[in-house]
N, C-alpha and C. Protein backbone atom coordinates (compact mmCIF):
# COMPACT_ATOMS: atom_id res chain seq x y z
N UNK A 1 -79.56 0.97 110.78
CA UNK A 1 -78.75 1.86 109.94
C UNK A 1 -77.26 1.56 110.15
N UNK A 2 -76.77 1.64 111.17
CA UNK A 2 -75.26 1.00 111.43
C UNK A 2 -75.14 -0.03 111.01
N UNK A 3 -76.39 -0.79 111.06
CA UNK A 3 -75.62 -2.36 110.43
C UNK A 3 -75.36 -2.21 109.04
N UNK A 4 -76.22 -1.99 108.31
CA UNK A 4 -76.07 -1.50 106.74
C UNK A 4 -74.58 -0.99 106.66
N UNK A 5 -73.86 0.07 107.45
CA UNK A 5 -72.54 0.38 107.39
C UNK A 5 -71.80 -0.87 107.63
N UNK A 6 -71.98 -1.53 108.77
CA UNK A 6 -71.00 -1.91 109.10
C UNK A 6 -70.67 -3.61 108.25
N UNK A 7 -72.20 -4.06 107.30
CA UNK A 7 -71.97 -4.70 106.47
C UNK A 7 -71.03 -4.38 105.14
N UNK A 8 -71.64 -3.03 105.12
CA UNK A 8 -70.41 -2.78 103.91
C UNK A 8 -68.78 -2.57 104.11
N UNK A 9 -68.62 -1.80 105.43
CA UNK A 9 -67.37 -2.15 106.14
C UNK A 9 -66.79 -3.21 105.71
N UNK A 10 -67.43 -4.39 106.15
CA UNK A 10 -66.91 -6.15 106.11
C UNK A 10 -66.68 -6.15 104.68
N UNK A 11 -67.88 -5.94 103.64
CA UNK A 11 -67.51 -6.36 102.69
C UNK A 11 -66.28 -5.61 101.94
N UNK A 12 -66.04 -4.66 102.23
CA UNK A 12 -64.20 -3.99 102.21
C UNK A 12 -63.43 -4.68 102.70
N UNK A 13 -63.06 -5.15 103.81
CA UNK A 13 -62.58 -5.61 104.40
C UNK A 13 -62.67 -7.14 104.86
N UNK A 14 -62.49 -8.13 103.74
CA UNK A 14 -62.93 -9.45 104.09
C UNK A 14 -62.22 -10.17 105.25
N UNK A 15 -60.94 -9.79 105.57
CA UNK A 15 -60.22 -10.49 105.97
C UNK A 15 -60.37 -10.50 107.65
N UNK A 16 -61.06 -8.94 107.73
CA UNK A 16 -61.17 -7.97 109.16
C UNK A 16 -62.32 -9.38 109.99
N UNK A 17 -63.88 -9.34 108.56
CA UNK A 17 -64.66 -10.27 109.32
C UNK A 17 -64.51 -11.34 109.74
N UNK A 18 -63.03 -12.24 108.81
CA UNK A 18 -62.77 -13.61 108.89
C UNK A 18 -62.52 -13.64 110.61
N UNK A 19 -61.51 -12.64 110.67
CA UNK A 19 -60.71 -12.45 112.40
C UNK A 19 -61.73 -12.18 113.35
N UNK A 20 -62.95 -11.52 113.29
CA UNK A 20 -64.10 -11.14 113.64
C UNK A 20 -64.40 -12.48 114.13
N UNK A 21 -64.52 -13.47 113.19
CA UNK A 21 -65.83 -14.76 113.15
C UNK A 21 -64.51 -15.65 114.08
N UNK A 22 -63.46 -15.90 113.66
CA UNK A 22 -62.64 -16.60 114.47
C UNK A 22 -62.83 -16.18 115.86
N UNK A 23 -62.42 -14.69 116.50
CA UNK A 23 -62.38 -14.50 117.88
C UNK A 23 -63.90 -14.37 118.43
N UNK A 24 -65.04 -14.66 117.90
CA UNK A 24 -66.46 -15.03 118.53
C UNK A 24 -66.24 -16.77 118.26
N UNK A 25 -65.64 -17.05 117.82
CA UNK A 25 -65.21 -18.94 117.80
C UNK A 25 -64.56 -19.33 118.88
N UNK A 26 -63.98 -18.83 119.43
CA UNK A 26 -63.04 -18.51 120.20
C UNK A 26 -63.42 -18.08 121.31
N UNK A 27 -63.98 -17.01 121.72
CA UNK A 27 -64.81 -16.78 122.72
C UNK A 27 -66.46 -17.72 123.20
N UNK A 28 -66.57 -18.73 121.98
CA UNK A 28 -67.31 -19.40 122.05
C UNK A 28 -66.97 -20.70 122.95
N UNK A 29 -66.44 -21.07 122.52
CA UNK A 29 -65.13 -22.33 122.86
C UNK A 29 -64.50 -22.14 124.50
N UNK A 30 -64.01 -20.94 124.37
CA UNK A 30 -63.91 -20.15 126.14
C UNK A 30 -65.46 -20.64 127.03
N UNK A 31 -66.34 -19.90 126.54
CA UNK A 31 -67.18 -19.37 127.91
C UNK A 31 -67.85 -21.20 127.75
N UNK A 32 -67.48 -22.03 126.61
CA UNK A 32 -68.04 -23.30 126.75
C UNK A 32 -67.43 -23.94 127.97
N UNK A 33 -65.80 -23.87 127.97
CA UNK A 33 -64.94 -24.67 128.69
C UNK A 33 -65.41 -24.03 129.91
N UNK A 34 -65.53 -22.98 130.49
CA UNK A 34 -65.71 -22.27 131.59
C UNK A 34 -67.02 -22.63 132.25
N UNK A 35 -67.74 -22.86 131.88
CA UNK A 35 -69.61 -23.41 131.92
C UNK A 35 -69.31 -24.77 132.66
N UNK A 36 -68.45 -25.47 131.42
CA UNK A 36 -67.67 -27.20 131.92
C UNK A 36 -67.11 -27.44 133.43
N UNK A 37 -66.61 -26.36 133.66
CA UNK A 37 -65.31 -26.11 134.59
C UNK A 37 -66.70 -26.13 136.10
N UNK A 38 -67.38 -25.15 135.95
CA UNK A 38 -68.63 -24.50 136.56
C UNK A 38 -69.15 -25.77 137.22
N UNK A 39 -69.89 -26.85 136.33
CA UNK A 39 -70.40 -27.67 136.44
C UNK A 39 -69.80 -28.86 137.11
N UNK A 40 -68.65 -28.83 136.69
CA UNK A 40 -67.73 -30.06 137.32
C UNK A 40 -67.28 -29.55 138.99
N UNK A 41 -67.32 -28.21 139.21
CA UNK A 41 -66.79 -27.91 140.31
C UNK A 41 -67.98 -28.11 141.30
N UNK A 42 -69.32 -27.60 140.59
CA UNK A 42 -70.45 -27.98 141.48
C UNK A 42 -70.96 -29.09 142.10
N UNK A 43 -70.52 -29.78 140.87
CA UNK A 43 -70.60 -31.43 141.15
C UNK A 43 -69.69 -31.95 142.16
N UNK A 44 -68.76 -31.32 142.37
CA UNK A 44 -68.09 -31.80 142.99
C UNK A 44 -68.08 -31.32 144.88
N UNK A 45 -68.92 -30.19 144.86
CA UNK A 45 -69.06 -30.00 145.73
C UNK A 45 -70.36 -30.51 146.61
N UNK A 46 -71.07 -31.10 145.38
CA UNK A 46 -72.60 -31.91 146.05
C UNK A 46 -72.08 -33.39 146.51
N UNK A 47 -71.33 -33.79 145.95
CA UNK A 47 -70.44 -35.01 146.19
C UNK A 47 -69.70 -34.67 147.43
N UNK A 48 -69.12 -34.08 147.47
CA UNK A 48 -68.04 -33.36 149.08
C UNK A 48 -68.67 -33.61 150.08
């Protein structure tokens, strides 16, 4: 039931979802580099 709202919300507001879809792009892109970061540090400590 909320989603039904909150689709029509968006569709009022196109511009709201664009900024929506960018900052989950964005937060996508983050927790990727951070995962990267994770992995390289581990590696680096099996190497150590």
């Amino acid at each position: 039931m909320k989603r039904l709202m909150r689709q029509q919300g968006d569709e009022l507001k196109p511009e709201r979802s664009e900024g929506i879809k960018l900052m989950r792009m964005k937060e996508q892109k983050v927790s990727i580099r951070n995962k990267q970061l994770v992995e390289k540090k581990r590696i680096q400590k099996v190497k150590g």
